[in-house]
C-alpha atoms as a PDB file:
ATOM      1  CA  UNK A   1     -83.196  64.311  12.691  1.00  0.00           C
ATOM      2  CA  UNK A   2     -80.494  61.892  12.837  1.00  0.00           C
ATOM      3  CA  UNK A   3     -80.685  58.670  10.024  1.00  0.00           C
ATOM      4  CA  UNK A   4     -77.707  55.754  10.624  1.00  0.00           C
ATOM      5  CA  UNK A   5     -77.495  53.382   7.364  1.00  0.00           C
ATOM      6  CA  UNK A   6     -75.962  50.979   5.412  1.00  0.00           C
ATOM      7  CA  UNK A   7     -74.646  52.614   2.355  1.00  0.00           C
ATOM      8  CA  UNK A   8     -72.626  52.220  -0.569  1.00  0.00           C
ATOM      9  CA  UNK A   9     -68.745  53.705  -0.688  1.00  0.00           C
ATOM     10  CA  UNK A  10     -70.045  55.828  -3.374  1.00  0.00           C
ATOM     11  CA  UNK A  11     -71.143  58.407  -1.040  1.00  0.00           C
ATOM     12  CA  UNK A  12     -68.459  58.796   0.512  1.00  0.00           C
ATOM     13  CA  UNK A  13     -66.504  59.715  -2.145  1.00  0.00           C
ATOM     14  CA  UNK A  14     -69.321  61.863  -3.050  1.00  0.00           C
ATOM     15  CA  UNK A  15     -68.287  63.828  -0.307  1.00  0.00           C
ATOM     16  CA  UNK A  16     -65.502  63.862  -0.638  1.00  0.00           C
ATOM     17  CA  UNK A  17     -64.851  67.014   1.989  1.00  0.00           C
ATOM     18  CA  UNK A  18     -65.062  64.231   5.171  1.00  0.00           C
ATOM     19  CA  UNK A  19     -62.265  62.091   4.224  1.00  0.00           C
ATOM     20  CA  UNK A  20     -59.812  64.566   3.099  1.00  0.00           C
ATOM     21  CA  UNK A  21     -61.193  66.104   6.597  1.00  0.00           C
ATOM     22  CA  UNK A  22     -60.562  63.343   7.927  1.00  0.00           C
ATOM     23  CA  UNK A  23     -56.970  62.878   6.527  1.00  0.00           C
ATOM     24  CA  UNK A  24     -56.174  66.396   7.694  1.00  0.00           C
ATOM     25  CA  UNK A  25     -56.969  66.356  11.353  1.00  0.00           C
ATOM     26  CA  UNK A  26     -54.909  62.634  11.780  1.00  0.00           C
ATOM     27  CA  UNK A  27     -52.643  61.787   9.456  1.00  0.00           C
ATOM     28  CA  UNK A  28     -49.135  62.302  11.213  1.00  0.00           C
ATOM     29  CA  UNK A  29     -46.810  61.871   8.260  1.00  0.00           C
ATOM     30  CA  UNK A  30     -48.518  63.765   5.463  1.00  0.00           C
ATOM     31  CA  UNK A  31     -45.147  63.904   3.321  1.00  0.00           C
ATOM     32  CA  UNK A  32     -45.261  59.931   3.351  1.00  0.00           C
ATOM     33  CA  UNK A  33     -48.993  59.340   2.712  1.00  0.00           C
ATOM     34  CA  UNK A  34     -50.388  61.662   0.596  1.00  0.00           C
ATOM     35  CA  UNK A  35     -54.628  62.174   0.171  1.00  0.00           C
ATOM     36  CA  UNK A  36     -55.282  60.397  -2.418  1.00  0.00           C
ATOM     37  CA  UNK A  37     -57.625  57.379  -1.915  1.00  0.00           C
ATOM     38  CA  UNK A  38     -57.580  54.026  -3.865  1.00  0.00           C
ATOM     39  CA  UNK A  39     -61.695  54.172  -4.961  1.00  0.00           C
ATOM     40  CA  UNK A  40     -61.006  51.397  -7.190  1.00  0.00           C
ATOM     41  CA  UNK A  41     -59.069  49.450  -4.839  1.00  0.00           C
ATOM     42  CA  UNK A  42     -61.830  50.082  -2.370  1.00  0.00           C
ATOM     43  CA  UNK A  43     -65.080  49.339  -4.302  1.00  0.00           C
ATOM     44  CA  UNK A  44     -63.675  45.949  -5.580  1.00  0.00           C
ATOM     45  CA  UNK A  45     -63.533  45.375  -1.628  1.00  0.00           C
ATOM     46  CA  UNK A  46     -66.622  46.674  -1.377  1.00  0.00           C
ATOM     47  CA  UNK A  47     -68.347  44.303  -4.385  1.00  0.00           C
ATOM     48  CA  UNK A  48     -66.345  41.331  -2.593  1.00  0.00           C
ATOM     49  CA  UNK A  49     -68.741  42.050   0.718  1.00  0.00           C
ATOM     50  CA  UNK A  50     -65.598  42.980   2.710  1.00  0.00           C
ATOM     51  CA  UNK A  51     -65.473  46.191   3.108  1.00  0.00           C
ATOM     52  CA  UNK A  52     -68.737  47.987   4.582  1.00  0.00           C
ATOM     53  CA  UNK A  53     -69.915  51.447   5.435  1.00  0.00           C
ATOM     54  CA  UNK A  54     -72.236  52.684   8.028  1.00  0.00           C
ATOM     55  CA  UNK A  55     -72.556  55.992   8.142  1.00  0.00           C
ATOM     56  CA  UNK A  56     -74.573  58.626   9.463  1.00  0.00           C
ATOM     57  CA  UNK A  57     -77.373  61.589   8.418  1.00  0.00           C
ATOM     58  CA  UNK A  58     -78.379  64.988  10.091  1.00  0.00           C
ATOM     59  CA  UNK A  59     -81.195  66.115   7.672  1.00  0.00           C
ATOM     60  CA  UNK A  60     -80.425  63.834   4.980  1.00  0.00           C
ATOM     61  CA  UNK A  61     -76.193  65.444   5.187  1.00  0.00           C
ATOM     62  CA  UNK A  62     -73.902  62.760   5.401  1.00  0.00           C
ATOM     63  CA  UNK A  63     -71.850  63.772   8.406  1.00  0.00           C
ATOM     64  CA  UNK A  64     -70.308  60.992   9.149  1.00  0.00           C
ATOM     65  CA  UNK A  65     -68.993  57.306   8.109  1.00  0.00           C
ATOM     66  CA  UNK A  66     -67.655  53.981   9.957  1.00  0.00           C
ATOM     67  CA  UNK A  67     -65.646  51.472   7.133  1.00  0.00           C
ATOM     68  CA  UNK A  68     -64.926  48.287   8.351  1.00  0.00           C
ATOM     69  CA  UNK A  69     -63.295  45.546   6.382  1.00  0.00           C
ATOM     70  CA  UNK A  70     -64.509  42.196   7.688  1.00  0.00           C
ATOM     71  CA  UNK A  71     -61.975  39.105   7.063  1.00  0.00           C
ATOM     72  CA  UNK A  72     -62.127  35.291   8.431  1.00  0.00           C
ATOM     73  CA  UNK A  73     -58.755  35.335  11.208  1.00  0.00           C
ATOM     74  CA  UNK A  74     -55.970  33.826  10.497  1.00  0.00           C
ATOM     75  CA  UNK A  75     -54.823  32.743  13.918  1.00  0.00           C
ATOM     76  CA  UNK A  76     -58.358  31.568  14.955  1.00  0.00           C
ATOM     77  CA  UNK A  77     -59.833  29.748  12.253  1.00  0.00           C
ATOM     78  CA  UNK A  78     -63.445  29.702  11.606  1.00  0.00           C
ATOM     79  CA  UNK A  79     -63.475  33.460  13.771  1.00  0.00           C
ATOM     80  CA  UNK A  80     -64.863  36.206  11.390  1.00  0.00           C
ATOM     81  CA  UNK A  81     -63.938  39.657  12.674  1.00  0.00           C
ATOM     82  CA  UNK A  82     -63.787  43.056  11.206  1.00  0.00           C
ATOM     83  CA  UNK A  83     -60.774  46.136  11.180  1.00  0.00           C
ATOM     84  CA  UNK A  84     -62.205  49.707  11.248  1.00  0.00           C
ATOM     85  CA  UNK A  85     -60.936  51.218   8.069  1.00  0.00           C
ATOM     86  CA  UNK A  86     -61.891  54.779   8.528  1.00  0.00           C
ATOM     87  CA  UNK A  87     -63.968  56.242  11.155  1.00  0.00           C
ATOM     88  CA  UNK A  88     -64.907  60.094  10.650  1.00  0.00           C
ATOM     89  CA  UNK A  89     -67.849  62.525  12.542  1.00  0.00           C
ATOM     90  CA  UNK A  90     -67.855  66.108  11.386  1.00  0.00           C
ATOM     91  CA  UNK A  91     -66.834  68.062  14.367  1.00  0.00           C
ATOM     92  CA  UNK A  92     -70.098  69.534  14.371  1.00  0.00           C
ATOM     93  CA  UNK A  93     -71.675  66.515  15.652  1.00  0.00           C
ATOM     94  CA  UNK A  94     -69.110  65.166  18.168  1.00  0.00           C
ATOM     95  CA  UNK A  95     -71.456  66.352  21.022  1.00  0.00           C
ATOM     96  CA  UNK A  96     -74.230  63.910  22.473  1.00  0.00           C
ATOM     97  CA  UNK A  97     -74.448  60.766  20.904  1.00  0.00           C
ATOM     98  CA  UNK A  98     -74.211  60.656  17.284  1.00  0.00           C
ATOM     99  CA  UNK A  99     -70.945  59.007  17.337  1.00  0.00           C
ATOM    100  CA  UNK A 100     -71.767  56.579  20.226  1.00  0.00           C
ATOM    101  CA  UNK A 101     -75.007  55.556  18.023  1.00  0.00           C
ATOM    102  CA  UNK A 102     -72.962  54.978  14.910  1.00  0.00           C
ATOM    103  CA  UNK A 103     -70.661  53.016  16.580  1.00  0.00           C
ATOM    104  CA  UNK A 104     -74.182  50.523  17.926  1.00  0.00           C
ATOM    105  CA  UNK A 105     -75.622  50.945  14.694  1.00  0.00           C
ATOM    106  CA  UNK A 106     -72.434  49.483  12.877  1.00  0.00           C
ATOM    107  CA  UNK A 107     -72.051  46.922  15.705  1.00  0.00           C
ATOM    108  CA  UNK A 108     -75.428  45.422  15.057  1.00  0.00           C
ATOM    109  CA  UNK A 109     -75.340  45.299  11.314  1.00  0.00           C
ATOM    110  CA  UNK A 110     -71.755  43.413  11.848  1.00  0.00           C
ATOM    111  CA  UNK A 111     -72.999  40.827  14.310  1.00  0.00           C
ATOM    112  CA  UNK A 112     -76.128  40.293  12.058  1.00  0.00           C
ATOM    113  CA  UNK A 113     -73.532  39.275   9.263  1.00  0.00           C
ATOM    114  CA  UNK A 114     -71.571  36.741  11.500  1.00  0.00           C
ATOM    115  CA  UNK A 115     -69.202  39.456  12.402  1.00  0.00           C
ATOM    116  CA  UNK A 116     -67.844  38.171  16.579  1.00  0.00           C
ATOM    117  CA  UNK A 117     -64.928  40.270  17.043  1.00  0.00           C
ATOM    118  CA  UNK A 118     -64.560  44.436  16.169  1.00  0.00           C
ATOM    119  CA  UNK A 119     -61.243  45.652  16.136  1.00  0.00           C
ATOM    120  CA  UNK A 120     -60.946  49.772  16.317  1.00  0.00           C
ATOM    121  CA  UNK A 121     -57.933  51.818  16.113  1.00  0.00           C
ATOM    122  CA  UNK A 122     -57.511  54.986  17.710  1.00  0.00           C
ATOM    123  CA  UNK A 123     -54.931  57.768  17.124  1.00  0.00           C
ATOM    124  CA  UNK A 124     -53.111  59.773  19.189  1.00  0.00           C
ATOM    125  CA  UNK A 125     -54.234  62.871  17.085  1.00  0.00           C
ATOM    126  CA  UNK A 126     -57.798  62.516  18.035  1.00  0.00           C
ATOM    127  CA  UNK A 127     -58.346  59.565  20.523  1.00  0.00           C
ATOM    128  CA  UNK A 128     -61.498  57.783  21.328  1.00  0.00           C
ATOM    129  CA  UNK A 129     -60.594  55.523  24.011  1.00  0.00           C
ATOM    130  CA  UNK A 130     -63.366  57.024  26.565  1.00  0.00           C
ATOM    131  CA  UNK A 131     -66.022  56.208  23.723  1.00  0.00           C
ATOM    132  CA  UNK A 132     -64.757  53.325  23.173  1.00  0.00           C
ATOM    133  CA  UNK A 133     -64.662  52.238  27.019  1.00  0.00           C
ATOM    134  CA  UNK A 134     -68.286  53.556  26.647  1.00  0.00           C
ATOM    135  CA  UNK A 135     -69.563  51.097  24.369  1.00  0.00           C
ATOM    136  CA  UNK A 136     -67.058  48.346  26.476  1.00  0.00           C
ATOM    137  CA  UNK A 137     -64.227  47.898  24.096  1.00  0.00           C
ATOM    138  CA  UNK A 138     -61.126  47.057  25.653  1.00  0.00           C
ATOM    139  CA  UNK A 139     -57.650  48.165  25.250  1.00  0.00           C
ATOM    140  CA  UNK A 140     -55.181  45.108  23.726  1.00  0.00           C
ATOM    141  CA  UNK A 141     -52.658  46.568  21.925  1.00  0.00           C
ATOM    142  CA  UNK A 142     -50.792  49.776  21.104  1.00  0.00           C
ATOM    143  CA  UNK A 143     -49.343  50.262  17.496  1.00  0.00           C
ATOM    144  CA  UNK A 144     -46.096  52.353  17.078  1.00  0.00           C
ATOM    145  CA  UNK A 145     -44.827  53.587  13.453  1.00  0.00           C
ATOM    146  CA  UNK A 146     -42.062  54.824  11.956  1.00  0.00           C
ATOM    147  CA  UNK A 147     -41.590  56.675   8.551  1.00  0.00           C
ATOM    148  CA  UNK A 148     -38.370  55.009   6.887  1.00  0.00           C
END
């Protein structure tokens, strides 16, 4: 049985396995940006009420997580919107819908906190763009990096 929640950061970094998981199937410049996440950094963002996690449960296992950080904009004043921060589902569970019903479940609990734009990234590693098209997301920009 699949559970979607709410939850604190902590257990994510209780588990830890999915974001270094995570890190290893996307990062493209793994000499530049090392695994090593900023938990302090992230749980004062967390006690602030801008960063949130959704995540999801098969059989009470965390299997996967959806972090947004939700900010007022700064070219549309008054507009609260929220940045995914770090979107992971074990590979286990990217059949069916578990991903499609975390993305819903996340969704609702952002638009219940004021939340009227969702901005998600995807990366060329492991793209989403058909999911996202699923849940009617549209494509507006395309982000280019370079190591220097």
């Amino acid at each position: 049985m699949f559970s979607y929640q709410q939850e604190h950061l902590r257990v994510v970094e209780d588990n830890i396995h999915l974001p270094q998981s995570d890190w290893e199937e996307i990062e493209h410049a793994k000499d530049v940006r090392k695994f090593d996440p900023d938990w302090e950094a992230l749980y004062e963002l967390e006690k602030a009420g801008i960063l949130k996690v959704f995540t999801v449960r098969h059989n009470e296992k965390l299997v996967g997580y959806f972090g947004a950080v939700v900010t007022p904009s700064l070219h549309c004043k008054g507009l609260l919107q929220a940045y995914d921060d770090a979107i992971f589902l074990h590979r286990d569970y990217r059949r069916g819908f578990t991903g499609y019903k975390l993305f819903k479940f996340a969704e609702k609990c952002l638009k219940e906190d004021g939340v009227k734009v969702l901005l998600v990234t995807t990366t060329e590693r492991n793209p989403i763009g058909p999911l996202m098209k699923r849940l009617g997301y549209s494509k507006t920009q395309t982000t280019y990096e370079k190591v220097l």
